[in-house]
PDB file of N, CA and C in Angstrom:
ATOM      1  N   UNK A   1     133.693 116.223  92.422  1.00  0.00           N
ATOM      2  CA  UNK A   1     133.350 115.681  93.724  1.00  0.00           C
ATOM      3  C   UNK A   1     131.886 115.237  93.708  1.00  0.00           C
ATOM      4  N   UNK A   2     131.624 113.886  94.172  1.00  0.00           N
ATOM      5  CA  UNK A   2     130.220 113.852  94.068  1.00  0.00           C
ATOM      6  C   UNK A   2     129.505 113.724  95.444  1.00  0.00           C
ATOM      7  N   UNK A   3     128.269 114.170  95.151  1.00  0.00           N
ATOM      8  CA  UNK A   3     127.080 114.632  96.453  1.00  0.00           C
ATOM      9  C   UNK A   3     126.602 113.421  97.045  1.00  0.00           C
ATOM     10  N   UNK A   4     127.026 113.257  98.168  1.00  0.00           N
ATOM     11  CA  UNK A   4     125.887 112.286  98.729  1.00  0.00           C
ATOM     12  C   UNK A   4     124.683 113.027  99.630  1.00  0.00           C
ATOM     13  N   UNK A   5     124.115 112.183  99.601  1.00  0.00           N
ATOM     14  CA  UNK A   5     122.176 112.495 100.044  1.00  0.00           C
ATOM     15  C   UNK A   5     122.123 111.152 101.386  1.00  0.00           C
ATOM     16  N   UNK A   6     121.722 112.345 102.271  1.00  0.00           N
ATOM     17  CA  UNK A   6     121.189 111.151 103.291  1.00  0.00           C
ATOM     18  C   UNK A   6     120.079 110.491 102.620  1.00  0.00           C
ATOM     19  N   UNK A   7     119.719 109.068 104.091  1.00  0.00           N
ATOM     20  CA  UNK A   7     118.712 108.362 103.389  1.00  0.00           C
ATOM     21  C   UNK A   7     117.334 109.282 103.736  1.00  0.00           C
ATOM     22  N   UNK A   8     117.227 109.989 104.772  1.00  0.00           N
ATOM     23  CA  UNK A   8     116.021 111.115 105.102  1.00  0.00           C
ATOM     24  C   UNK A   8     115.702 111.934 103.759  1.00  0.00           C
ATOM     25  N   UNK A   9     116.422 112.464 103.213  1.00  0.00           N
ATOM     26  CA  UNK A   9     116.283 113.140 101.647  1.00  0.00           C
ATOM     27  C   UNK A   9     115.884 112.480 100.907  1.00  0.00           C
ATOM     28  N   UNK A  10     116.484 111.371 100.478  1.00  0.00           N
ATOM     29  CA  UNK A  10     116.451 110.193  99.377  1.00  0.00           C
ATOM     30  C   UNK A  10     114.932 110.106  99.899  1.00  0.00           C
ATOM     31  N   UNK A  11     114.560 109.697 100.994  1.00  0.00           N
ATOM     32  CA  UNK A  11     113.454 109.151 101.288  1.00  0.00           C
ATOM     33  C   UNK A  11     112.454 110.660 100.846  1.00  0.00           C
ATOM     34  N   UNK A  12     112.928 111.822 101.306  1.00  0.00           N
ATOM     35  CA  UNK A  12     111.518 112.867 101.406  1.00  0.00           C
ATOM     36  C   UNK A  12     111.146 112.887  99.729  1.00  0.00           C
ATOM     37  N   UNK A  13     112.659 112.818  99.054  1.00  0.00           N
ATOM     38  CA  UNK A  13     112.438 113.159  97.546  1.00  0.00           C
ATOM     39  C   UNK A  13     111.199 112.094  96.614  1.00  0.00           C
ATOM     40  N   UNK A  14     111.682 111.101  96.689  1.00  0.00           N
ATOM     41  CA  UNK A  14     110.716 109.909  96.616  1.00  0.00           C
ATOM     42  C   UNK A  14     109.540 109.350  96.717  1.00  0.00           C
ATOM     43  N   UNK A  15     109.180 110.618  97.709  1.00  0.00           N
ATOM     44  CA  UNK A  15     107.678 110.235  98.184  1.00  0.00           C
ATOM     45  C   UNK A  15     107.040 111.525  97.497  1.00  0.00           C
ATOM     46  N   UNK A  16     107.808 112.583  97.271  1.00  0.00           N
ATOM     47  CA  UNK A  16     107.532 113.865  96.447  1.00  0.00           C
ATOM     48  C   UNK A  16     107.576 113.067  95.051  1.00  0.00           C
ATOM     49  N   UNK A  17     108.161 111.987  94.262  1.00  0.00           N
ATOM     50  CA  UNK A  17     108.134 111.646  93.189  1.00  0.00           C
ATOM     51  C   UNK A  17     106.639 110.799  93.160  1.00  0.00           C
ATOM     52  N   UNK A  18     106.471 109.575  94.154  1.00  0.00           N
ATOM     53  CA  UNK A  18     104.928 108.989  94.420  1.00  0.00           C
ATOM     54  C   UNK A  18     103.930 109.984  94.646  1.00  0.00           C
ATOM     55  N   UNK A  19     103.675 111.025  94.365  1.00  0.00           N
ATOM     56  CA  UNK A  19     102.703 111.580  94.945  1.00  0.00           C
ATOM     57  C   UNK A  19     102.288 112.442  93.628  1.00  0.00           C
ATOM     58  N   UNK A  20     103.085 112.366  92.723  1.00  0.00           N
ATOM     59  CA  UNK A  20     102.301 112.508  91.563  1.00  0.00           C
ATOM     60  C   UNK A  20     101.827 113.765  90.852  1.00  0.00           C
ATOM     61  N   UNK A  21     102.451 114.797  91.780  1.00  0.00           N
ATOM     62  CA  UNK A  21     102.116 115.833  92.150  1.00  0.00           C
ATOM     63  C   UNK A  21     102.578 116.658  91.087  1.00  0.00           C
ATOM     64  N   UNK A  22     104.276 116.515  90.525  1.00  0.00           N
ATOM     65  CA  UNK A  22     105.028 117.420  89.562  1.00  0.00           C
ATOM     66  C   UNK A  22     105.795 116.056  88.907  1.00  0.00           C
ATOM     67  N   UNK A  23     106.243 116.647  87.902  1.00  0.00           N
ATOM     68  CA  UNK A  23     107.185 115.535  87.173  1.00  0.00           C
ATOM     69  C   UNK A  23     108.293 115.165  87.810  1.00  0.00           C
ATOM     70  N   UNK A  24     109.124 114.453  86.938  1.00  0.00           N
ATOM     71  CA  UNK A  24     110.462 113.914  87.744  1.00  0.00           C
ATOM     72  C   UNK A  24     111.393 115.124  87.361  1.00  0.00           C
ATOM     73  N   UNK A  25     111.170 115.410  85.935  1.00  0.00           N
ATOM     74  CA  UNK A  25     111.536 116.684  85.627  1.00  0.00           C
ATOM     75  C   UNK A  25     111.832 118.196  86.441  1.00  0.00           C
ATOM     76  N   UNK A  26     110.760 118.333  86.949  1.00  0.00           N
ATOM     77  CA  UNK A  26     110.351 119.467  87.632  1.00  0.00           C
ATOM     78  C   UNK A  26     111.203 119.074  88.978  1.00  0.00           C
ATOM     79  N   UNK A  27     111.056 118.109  89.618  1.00  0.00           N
ATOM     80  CA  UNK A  27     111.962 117.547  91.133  1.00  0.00           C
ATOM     81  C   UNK A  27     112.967 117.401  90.711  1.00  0.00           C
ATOM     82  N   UNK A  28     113.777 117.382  89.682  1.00  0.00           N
ATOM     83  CA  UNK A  28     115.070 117.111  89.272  1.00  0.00           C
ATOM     84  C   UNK A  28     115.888 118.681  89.812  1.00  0.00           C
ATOM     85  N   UNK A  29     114.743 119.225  88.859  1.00  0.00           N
ATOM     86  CA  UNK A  29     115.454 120.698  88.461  1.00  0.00           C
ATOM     87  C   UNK A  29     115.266 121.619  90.116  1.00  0.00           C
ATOM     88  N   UNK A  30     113.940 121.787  90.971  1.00  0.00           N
ATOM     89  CA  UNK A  30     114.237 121.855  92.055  1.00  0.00           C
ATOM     90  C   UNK A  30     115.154 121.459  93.031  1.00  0.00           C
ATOM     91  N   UNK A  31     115.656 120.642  92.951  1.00  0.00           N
ATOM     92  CA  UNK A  31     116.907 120.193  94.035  1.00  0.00           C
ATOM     93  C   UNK A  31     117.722 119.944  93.102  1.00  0.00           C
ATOM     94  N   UNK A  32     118.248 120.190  91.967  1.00  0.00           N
ATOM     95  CA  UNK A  32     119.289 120.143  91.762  1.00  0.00           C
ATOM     96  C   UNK A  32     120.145 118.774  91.393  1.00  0.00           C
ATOM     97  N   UNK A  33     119.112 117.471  90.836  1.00  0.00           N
ATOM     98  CA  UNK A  33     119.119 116.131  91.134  1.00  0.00           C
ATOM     99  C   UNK A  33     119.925 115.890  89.385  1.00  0.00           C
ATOM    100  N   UNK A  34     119.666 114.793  89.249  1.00  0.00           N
ATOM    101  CA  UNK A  34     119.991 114.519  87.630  1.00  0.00           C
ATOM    102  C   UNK A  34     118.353 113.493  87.429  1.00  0.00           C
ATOM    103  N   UNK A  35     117.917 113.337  86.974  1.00  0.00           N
ATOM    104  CA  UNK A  35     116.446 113.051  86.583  1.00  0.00           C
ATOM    105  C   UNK A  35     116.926 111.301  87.040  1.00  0.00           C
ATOM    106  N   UNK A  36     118.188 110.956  86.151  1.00  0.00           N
ATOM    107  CA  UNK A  36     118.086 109.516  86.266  1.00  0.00           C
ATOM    108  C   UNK A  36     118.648 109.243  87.782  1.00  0.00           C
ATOM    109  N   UNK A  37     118.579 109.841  88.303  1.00  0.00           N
ATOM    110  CA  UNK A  37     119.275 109.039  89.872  1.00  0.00           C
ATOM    111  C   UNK A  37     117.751 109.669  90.770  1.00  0.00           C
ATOM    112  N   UNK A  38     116.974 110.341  90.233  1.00  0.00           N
ATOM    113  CA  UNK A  38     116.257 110.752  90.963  1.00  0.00           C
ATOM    114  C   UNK A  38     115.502 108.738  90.900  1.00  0.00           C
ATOM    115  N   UNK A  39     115.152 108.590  89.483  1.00  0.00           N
ATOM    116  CA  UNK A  39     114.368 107.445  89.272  1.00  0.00           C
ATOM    117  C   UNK A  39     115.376 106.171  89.756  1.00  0.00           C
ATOM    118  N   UNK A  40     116.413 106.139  89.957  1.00  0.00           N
ATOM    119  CA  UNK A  40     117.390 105.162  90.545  1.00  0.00           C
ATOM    120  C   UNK A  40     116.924 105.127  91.995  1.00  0.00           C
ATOM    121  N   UNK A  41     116.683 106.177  92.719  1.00  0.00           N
ATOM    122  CA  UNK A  41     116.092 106.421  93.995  1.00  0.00           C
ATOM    123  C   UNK A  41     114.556 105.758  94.039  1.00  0.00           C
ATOM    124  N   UNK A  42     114.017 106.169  93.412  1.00  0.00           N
ATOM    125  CA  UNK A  42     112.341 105.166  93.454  1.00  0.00           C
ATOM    126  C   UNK A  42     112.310 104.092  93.308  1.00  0.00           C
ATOM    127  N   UNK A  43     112.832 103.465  92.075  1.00  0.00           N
ATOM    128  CA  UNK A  43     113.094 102.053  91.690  1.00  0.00           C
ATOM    129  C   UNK A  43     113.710 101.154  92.964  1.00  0.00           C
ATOM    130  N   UNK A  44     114.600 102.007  93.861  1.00  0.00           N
ATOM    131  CA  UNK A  44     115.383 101.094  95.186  1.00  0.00           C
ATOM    132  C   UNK A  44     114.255 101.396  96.107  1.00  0.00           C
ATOM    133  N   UNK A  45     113.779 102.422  96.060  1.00  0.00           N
ATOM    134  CA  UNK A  45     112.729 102.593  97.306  1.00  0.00           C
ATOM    135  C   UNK A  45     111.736 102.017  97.493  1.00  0.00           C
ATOM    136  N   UNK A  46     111.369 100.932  96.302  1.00  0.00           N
ATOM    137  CA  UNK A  46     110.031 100.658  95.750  1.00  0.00           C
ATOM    138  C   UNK A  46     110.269  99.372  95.809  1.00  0.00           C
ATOM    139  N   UNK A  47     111.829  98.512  95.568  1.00  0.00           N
ATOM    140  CA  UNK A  47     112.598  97.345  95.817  1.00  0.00           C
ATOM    141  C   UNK A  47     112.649  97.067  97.429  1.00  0.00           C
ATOM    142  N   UNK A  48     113.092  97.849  98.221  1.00  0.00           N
ATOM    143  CA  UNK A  48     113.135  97.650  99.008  1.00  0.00           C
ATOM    144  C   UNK A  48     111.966  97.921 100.140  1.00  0.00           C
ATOM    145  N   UNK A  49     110.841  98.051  99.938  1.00  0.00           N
ATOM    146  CA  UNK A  49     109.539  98.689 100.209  1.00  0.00           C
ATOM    147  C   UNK A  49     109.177  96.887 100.624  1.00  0.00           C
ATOM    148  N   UNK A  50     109.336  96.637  99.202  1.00  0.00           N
ATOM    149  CA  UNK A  50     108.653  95.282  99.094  1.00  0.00           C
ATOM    150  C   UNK A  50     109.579  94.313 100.124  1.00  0.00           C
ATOM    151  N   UNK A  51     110.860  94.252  99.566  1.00  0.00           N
ATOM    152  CA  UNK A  51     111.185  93.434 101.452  1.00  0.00           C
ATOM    153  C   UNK A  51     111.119  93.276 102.485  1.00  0.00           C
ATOM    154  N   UNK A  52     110.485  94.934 102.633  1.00  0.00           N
ATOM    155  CA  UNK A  52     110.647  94.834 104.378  1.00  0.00           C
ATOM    156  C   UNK A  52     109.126  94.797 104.547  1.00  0.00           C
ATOM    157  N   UNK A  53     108.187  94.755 103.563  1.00  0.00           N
ATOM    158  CA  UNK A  53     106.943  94.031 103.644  1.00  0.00           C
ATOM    159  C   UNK A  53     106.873  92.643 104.096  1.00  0.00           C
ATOM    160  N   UNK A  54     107.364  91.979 102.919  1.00  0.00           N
ATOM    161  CA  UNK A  54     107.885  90.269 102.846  1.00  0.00           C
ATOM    162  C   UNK A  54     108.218  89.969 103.837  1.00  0.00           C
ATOM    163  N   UNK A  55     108.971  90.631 104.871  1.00  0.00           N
ATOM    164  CA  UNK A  55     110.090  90.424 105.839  1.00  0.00           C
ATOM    165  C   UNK A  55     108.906  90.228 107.351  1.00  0.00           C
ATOM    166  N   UNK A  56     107.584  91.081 106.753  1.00  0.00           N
ATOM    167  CA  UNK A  56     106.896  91.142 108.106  1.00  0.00           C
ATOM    168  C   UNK A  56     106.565  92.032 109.248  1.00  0.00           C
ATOM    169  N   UNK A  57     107.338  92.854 108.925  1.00  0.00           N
ATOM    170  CA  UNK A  57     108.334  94.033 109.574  1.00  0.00           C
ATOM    171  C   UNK A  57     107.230  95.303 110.014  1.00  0.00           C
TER     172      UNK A  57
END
């Protein structure tokens, strides 16, 4: 069965990954994440950061 994550999580985790603070490693293993979806999560957050810049918003 797989886990979904609100976007409030996705979002808190993400900004715990920008902040530079612990590895992706270390946030993986705290919540229980898989390392590569943690970075699948930044990469969209960081994609879509920039649109709704562009956008004006």
């Amino acid at each position: 069965m797989r886990k979904s994550y609100s976007g409030e999580f996705k979002a808190k985790v993400v900004l715990e990954i920008l902040k530079e603070e612990k590895t992706i490693s270390q946030i993986a293993s705290e919540y229980g994440i898989h390392p590569n979806q943690l970075l699948k999560w930044k990469k969209e957050a960081i994609r879509s950061l920039a649109e709704v810049l562009e956008d004006g918003r």
